[in-house]
PDB file of N, CA and C in Angstrom:
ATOM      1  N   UNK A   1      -2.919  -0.415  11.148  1.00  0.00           N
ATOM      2  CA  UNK A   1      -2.415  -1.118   9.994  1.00  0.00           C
ATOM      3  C   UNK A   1      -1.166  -1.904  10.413  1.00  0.00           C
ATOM      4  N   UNK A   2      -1.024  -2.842   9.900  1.00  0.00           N
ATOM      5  CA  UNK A   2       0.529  -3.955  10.398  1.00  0.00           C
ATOM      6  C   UNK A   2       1.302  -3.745   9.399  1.00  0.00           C
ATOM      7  N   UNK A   3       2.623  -4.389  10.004  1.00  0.00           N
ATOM      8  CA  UNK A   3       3.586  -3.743   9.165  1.00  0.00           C
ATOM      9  C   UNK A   3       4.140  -4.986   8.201  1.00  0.00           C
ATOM     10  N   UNK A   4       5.226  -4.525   7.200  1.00  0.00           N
ATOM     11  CA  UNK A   4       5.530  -5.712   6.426  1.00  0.00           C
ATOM     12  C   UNK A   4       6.856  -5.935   7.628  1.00  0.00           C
ATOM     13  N   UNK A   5       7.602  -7.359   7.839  1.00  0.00           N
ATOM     14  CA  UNK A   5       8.340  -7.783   8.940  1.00  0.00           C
ATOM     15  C   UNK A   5       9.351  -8.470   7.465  1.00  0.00           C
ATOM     16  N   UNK A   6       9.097  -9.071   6.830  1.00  0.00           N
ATOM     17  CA  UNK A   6      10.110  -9.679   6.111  1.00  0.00           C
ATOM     18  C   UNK A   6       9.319  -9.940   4.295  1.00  0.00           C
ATOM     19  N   UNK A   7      10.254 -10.219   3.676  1.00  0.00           N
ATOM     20  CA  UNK A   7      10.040 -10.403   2.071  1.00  0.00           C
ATOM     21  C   UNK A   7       9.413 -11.273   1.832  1.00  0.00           C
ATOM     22  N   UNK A   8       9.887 -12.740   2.843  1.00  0.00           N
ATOM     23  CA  UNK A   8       8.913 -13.703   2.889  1.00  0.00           C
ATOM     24  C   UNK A   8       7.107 -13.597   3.391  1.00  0.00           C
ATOM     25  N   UNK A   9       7.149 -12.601   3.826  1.00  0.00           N
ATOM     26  CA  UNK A   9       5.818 -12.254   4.481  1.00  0.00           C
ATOM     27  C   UNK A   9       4.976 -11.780   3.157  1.00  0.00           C
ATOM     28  N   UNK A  10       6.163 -10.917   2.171  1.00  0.00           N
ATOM     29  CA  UNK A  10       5.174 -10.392   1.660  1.00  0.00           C
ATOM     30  C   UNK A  10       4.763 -11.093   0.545  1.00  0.00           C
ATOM     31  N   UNK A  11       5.414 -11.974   0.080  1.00  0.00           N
ATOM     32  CA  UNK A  11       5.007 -13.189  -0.883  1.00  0.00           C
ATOM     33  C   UNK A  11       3.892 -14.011  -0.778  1.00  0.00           C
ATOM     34  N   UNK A  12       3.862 -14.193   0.867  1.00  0.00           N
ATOM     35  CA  UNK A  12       2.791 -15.244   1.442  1.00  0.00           C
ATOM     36  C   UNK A  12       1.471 -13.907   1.197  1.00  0.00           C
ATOM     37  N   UNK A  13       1.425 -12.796   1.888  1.00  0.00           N
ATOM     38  CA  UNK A  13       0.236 -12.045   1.857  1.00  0.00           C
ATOM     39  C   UNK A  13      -0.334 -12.015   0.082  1.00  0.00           C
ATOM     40  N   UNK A  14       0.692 -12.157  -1.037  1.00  0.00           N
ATOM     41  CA  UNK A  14       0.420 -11.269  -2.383  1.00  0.00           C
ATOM     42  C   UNK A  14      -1.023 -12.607  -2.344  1.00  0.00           C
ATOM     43  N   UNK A  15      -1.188 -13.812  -1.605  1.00  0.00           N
ATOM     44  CA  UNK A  15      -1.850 -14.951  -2.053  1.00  0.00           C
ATOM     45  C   UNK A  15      -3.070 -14.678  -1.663  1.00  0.00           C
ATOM     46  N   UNK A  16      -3.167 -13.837  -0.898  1.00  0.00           N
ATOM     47  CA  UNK A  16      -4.416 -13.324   0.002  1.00  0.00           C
ATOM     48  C   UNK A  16      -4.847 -11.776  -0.451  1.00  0.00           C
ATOM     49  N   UNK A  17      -5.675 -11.104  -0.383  1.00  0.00           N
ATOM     50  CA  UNK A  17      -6.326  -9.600  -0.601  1.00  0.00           C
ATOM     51  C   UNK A  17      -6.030  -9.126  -0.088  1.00  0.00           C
ATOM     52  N   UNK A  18      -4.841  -8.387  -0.566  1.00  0.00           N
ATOM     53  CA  UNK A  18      -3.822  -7.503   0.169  1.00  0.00           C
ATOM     54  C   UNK A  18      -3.473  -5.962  -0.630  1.00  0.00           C
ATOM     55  N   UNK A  19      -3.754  -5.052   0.521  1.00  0.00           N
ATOM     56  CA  UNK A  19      -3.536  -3.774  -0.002  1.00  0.00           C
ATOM     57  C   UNK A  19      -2.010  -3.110   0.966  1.00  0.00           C
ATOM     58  N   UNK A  20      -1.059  -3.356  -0.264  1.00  0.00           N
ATOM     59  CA  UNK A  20       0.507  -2.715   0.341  1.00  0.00           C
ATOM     60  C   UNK A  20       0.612  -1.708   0.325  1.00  0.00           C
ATOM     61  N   UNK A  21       0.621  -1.047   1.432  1.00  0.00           N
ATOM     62  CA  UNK A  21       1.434   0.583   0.971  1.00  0.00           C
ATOM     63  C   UNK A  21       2.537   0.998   1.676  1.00  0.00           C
ATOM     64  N   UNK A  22       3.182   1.749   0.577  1.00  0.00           N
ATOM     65  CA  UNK A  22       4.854   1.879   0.686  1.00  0.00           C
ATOM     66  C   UNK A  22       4.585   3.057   0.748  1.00  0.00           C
ATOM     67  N   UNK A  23       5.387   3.507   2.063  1.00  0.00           N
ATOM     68  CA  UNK A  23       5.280   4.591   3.218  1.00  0.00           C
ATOM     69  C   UNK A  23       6.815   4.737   3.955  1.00  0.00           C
ATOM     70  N   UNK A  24       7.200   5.786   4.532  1.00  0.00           N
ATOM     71  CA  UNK A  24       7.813   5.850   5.381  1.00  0.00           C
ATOM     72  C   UNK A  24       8.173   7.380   6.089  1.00  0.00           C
ATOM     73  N   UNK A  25       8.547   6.912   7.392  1.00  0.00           N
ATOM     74  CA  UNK A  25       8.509   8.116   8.395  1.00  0.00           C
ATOM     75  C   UNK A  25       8.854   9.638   8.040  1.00  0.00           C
ATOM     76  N   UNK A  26       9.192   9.627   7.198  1.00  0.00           N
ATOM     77  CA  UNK A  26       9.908  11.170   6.473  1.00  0.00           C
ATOM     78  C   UNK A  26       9.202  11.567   5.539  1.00  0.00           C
ATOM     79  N   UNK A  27       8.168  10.648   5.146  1.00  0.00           N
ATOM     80  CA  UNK A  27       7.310  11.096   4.184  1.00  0.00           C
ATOM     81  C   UNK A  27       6.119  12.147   4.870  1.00  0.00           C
ATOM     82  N   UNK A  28       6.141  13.011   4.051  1.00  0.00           N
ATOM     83  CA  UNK A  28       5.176  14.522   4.236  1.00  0.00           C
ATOM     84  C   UNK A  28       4.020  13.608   4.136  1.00  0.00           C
ATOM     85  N   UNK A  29       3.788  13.197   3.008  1.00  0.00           N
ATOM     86  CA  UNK A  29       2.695  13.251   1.767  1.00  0.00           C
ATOM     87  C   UNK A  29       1.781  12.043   2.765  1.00  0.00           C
ATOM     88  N   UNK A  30       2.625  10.934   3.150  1.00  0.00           N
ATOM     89  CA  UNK A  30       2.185   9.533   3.930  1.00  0.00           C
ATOM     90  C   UNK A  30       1.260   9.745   5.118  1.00  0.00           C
ATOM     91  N   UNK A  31       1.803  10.999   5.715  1.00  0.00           N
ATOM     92  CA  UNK A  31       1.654  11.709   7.074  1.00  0.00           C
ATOM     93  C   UNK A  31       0.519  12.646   6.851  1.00  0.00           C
ATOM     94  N   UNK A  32      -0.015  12.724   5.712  1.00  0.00           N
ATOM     95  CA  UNK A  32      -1.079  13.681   5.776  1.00  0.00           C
ATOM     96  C   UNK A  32      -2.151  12.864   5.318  1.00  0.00           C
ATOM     97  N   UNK A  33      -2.110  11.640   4.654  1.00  0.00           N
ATOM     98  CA  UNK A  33      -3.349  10.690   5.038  1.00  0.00           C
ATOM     99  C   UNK A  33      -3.287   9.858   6.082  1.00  0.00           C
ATOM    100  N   UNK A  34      -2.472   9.610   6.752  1.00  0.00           N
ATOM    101  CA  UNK A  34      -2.564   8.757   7.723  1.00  0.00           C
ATOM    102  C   UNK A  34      -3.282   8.747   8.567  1.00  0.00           C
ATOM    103  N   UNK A  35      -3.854   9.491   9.391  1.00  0.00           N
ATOM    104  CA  UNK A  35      -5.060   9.691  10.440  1.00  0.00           C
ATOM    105  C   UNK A  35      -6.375   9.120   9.770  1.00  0.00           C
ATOM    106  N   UNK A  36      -6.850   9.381   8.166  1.00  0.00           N
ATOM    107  CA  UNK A  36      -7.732   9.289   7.851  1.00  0.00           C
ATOM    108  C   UNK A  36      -7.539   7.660   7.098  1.00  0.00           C
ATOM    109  N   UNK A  37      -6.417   6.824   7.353  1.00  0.00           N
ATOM    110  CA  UNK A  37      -6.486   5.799   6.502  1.00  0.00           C
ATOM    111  C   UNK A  37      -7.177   4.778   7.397  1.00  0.00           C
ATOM    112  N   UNK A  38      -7.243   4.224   8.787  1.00  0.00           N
ATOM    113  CA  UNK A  38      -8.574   3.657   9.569  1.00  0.00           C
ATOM    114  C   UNK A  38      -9.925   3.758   8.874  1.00  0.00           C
ATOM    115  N   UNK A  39     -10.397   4.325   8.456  1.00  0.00           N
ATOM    116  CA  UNK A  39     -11.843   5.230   7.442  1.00  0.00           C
ATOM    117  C   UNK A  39     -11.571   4.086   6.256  1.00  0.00           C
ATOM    118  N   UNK A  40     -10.262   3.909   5.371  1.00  0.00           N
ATOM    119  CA  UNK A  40     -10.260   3.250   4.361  1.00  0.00           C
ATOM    120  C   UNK A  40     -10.134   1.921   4.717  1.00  0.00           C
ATOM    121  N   UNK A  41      -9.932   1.349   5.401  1.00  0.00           N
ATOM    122  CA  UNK A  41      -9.606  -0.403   6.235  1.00  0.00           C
ATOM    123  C   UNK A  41     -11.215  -0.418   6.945  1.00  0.00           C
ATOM    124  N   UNK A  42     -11.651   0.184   7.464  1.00  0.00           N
ATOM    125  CA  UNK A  42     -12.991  -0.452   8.002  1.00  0.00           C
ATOM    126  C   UNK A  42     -13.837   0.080   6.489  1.00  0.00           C
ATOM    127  N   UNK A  43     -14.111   0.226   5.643  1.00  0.00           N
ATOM    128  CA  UNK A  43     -14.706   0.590   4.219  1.00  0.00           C
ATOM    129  C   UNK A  43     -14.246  -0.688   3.396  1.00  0.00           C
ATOM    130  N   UNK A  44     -13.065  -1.056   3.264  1.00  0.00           N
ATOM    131  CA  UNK A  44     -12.768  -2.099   2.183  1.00  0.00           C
ATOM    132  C   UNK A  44     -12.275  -3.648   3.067  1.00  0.00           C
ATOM    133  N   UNK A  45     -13.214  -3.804   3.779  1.00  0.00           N
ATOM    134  CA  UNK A  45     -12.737  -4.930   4.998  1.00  0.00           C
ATOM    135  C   UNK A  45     -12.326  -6.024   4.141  1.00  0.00           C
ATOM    136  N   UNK A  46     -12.925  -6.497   2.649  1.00  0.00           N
ATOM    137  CA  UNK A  46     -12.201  -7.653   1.984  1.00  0.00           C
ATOM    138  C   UNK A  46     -10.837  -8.042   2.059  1.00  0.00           C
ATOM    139  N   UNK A  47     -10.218  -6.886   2.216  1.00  0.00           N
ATOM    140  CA  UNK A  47      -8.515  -6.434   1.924  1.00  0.00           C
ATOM    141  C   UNK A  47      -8.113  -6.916   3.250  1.00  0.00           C
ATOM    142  N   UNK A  48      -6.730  -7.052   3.415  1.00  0.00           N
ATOM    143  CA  UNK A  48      -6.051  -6.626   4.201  1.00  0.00           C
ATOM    144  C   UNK A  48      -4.990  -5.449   4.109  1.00  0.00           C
ATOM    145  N   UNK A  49      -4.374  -4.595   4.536  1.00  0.00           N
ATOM    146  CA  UNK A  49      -4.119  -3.555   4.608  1.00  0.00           C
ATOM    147  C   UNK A  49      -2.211  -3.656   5.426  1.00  0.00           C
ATOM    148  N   UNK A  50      -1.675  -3.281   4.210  1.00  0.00           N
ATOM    149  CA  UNK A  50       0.102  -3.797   5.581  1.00  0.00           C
ATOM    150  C   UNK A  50       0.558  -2.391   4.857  1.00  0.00           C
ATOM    151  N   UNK A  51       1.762  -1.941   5.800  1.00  0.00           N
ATOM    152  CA  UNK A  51       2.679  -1.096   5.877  1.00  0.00           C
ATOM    153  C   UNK A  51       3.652  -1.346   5.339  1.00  0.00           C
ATOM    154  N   UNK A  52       4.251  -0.997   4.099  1.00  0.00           N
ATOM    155  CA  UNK A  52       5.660  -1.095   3.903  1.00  0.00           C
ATOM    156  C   UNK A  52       6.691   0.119   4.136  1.00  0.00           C
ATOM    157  N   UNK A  53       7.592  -0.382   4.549  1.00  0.00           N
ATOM    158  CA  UNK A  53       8.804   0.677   5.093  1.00  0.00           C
ATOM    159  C   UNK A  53       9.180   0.813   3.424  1.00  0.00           C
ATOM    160  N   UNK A  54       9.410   1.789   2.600  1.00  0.00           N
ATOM    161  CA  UNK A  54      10.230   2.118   1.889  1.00  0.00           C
ATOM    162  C   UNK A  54      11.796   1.859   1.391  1.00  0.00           C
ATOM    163  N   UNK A  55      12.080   2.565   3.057  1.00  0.00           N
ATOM    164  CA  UNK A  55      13.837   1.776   3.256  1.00  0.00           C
ATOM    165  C   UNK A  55      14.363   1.128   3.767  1.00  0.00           C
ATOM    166  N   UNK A  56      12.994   0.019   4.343  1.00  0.00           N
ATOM    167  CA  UNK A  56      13.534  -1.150   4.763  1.00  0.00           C
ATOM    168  C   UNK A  56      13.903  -2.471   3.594  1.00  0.00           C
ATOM    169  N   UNK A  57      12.679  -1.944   2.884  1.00  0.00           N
ATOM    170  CA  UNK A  57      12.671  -2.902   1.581  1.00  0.00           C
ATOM    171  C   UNK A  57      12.601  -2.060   0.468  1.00  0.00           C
ATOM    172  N   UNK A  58      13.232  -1.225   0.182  1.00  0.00           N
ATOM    173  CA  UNK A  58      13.933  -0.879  -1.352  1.00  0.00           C
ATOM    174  C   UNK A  58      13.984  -1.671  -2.571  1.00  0.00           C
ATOM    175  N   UNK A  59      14.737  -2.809  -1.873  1.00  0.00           N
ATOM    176  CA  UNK A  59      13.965  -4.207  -2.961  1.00  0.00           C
ATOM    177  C   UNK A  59      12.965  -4.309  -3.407  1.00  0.00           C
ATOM    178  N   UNK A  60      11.773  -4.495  -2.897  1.00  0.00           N
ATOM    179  CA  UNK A  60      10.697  -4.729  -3.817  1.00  0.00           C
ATOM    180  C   UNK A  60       9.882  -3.316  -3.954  1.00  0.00           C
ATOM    181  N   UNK A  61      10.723  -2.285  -3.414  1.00  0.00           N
ATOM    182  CA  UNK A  61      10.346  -0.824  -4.404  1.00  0.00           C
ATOM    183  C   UNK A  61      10.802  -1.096  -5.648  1.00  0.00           C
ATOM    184  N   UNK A  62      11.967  -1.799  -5.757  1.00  0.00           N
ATOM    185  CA  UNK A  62      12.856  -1.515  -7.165  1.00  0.00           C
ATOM    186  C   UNK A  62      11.978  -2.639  -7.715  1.00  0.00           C
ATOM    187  N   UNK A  63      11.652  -3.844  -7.518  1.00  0.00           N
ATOM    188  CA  UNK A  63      10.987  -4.860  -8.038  1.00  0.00           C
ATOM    189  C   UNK A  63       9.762  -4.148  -9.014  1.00  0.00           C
ATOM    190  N   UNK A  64       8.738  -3.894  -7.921  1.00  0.00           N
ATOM    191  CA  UNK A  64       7.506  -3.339  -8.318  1.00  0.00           C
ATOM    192  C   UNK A  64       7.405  -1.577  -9.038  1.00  0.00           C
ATOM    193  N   UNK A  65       8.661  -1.500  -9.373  1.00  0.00           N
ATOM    194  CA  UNK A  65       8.365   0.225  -9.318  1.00  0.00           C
ATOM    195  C   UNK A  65       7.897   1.382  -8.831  1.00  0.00           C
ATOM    196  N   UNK A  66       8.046   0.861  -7.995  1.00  0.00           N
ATOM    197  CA  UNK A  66       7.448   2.009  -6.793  1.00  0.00           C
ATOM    198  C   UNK A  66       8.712   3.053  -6.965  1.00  0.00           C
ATOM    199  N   UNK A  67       8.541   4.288  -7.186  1.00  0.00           N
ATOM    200  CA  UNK A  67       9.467   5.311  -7.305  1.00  0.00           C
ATOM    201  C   UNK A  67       8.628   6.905  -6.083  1.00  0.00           C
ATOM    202  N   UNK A  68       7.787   6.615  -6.020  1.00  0.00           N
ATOM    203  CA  UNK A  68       7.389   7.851  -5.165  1.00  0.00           C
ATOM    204  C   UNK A  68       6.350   6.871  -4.455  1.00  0.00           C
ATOM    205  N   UNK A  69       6.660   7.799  -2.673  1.00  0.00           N
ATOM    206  CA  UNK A  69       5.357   7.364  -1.911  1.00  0.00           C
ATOM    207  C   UNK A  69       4.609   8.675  -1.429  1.00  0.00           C
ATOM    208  N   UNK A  70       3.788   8.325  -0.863  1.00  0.00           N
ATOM    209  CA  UNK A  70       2.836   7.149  -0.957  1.00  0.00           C
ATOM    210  C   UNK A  70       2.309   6.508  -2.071  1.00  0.00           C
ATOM    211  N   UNK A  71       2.583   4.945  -2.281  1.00  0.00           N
ATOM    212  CA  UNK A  71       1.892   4.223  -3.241  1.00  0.00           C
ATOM    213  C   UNK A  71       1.528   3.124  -2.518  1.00  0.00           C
ATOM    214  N   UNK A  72       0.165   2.361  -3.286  1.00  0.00           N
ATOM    215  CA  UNK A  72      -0.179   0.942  -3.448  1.00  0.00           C
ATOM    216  C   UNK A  72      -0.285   0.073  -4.398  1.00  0.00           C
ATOM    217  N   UNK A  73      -0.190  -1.229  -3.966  1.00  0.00           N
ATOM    218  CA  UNK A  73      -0.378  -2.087  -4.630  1.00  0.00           C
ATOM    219  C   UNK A  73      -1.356  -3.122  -3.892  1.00  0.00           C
ATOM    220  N   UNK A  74      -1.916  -3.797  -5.074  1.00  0.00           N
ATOM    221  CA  UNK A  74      -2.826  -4.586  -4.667  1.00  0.00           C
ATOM    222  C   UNK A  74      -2.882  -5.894  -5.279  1.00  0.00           C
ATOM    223  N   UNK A  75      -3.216  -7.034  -4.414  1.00  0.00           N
ATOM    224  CA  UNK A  75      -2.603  -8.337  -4.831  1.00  0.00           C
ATOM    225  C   UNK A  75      -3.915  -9.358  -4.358  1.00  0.00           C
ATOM    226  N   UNK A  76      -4.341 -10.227  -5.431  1.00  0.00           N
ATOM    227  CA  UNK A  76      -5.229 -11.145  -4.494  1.00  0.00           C
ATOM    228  C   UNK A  76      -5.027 -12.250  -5.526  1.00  0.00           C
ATOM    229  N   UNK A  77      -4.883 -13.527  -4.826  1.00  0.00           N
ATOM    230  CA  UNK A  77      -4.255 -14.921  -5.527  1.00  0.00           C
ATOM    231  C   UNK A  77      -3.236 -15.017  -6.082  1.00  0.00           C
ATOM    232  N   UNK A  78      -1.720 -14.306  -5.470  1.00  0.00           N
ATOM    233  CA  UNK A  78      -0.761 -14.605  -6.087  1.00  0.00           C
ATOM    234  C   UNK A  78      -0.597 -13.380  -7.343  1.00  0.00           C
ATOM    235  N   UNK A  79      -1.865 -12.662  -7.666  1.00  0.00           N
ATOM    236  CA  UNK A  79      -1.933 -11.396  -8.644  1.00  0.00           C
ATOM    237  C   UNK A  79      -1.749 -10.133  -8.820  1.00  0.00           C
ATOM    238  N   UNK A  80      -0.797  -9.366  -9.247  1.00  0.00           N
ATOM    239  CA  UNK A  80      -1.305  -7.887  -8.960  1.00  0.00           C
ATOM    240  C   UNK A  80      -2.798  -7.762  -9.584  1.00  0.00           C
ATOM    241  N   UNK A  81      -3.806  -6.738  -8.846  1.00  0.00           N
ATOM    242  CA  UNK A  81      -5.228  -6.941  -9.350  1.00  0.00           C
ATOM    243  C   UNK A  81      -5.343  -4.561  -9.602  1.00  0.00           C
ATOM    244  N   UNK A  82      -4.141  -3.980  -9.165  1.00  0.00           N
ATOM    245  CA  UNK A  82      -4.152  -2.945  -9.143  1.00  0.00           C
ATOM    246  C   UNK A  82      -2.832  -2.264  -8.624  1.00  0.00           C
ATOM    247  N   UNK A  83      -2.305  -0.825  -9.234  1.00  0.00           N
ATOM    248  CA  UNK A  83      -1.290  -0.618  -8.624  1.00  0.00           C
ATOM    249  C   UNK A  83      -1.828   1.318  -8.448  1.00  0.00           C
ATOM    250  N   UNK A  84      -1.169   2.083  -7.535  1.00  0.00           N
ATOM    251  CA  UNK A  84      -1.919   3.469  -7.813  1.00  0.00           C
ATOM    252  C   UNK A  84      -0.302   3.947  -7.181  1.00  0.00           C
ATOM    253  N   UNK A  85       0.699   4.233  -8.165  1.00  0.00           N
ATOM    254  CA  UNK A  85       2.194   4.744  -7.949  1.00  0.00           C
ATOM    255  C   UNK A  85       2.319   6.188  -8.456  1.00  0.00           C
ATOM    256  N   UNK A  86       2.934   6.452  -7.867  1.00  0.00           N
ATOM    257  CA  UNK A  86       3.287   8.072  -7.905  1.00  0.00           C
ATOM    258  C   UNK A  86       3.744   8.544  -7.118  1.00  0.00           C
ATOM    259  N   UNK A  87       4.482   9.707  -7.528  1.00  0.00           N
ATOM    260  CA  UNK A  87       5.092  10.906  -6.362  1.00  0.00           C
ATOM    261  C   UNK A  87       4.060  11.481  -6.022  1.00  0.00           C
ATOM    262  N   UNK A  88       2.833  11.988  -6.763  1.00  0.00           N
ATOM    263  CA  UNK A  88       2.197  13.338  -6.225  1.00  0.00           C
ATOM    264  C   UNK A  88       1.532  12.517  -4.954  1.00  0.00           C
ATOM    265  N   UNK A  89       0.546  13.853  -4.098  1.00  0.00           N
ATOM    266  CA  UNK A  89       0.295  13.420  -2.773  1.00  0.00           C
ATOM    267  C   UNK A  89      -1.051  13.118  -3.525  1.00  0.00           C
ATOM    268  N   UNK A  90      -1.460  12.191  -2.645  1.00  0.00           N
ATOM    269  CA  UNK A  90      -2.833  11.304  -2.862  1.00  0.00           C
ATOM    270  C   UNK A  90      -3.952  12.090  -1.742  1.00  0.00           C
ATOM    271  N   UNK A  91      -5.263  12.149  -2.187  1.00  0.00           N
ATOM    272  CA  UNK A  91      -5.916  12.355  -1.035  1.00  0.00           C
ATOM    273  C   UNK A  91      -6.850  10.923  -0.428  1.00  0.00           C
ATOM    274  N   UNK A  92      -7.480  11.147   0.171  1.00  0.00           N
ATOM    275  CA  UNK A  92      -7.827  10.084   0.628  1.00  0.00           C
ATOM    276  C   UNK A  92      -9.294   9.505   0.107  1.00  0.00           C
ATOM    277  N   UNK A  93      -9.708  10.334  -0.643  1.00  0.00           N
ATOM    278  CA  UNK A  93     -11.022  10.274  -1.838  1.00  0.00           C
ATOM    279  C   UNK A  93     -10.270   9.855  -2.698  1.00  0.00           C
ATOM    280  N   UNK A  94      -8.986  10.167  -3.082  1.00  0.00           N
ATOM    281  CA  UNK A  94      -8.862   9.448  -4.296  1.00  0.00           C
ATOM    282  C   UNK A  94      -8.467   7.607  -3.802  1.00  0.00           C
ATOM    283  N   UNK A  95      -7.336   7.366  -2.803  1.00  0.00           N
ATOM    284  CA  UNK A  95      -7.261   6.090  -2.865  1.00  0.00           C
ATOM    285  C   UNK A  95      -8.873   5.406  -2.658  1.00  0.00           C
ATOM    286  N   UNK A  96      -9.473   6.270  -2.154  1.00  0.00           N
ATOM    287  CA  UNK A  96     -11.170   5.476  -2.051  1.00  0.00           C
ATOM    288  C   UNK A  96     -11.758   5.368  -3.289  1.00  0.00           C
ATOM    289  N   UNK A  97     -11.379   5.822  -4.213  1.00  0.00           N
ATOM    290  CA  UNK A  97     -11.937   5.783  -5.630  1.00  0.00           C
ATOM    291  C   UNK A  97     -10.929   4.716  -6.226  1.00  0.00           C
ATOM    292  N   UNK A  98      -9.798   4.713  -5.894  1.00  0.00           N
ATOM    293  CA  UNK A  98      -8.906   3.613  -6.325  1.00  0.00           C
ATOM    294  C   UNK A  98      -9.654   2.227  -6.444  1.00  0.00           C
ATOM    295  N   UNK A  99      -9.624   2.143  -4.777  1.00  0.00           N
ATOM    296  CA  UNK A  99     -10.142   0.898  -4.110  1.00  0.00           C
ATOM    297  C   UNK A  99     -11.101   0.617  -4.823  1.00  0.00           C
ATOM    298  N   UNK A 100     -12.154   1.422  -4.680  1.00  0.00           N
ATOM    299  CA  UNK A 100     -13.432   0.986  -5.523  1.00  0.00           C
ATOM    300  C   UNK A 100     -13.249   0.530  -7.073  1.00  0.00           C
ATOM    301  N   UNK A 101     -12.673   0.793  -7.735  1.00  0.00           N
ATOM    302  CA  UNK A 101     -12.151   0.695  -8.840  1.00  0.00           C
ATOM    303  C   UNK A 101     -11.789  -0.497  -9.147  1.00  0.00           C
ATOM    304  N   UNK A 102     -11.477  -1.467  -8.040  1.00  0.00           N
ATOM    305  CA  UNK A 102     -10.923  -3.167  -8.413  1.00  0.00           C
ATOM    306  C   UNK A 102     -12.220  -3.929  -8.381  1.00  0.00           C
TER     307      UNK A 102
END
């Protein structure tokens, strides 16, 4: 998965089918789907798939409401088209039921 590099990046991606998730290294919850999130990127190939650091960009946590990770958001033409936010831990059937869901 690639990472978000700047704010401007992530403006340009919201224009394209983009699945954000706001993650970071201290996260338990991030770290226990992660092995299995490859499985969800070759399954929803429409998307693209980026990494957000949490505390690199706090900003558009606070923007978008992101208050607990792991979360996503999902963006295609400039749109949010889905958001799946929360503290609790996600499994990886559920963001696959997410996905499917748009």
């Amino acid at each position: 998965m690639k990472h978000l590099e700047s704010e401007q990046q992530f403006e340009q991606l919201k224009n394209e089918k983009t699945v954000f998730l706001f993650t970071a290294d201290w996260c338990p919850d991030c770290k226990v789907i992660e092995p299995e999130l490859p499985q969800i990127e070759e399954k929803f190939t429409e998307y693209k798939f980026i990494s957000v650091d949490r505390d690199k960009f706090i900003d558009l946590c606070v923007e978008h409401g992101i208050m607990g990770i792991p979360s996503f958001l999902v963006f295609s033409a400039g749109q949010q088209i889905g958001s799946y936010i929360g503290k609790e831990r996600k499994s990886i059937e559920q963001i696959d039921a997410f996905l499917s869901s748009l």
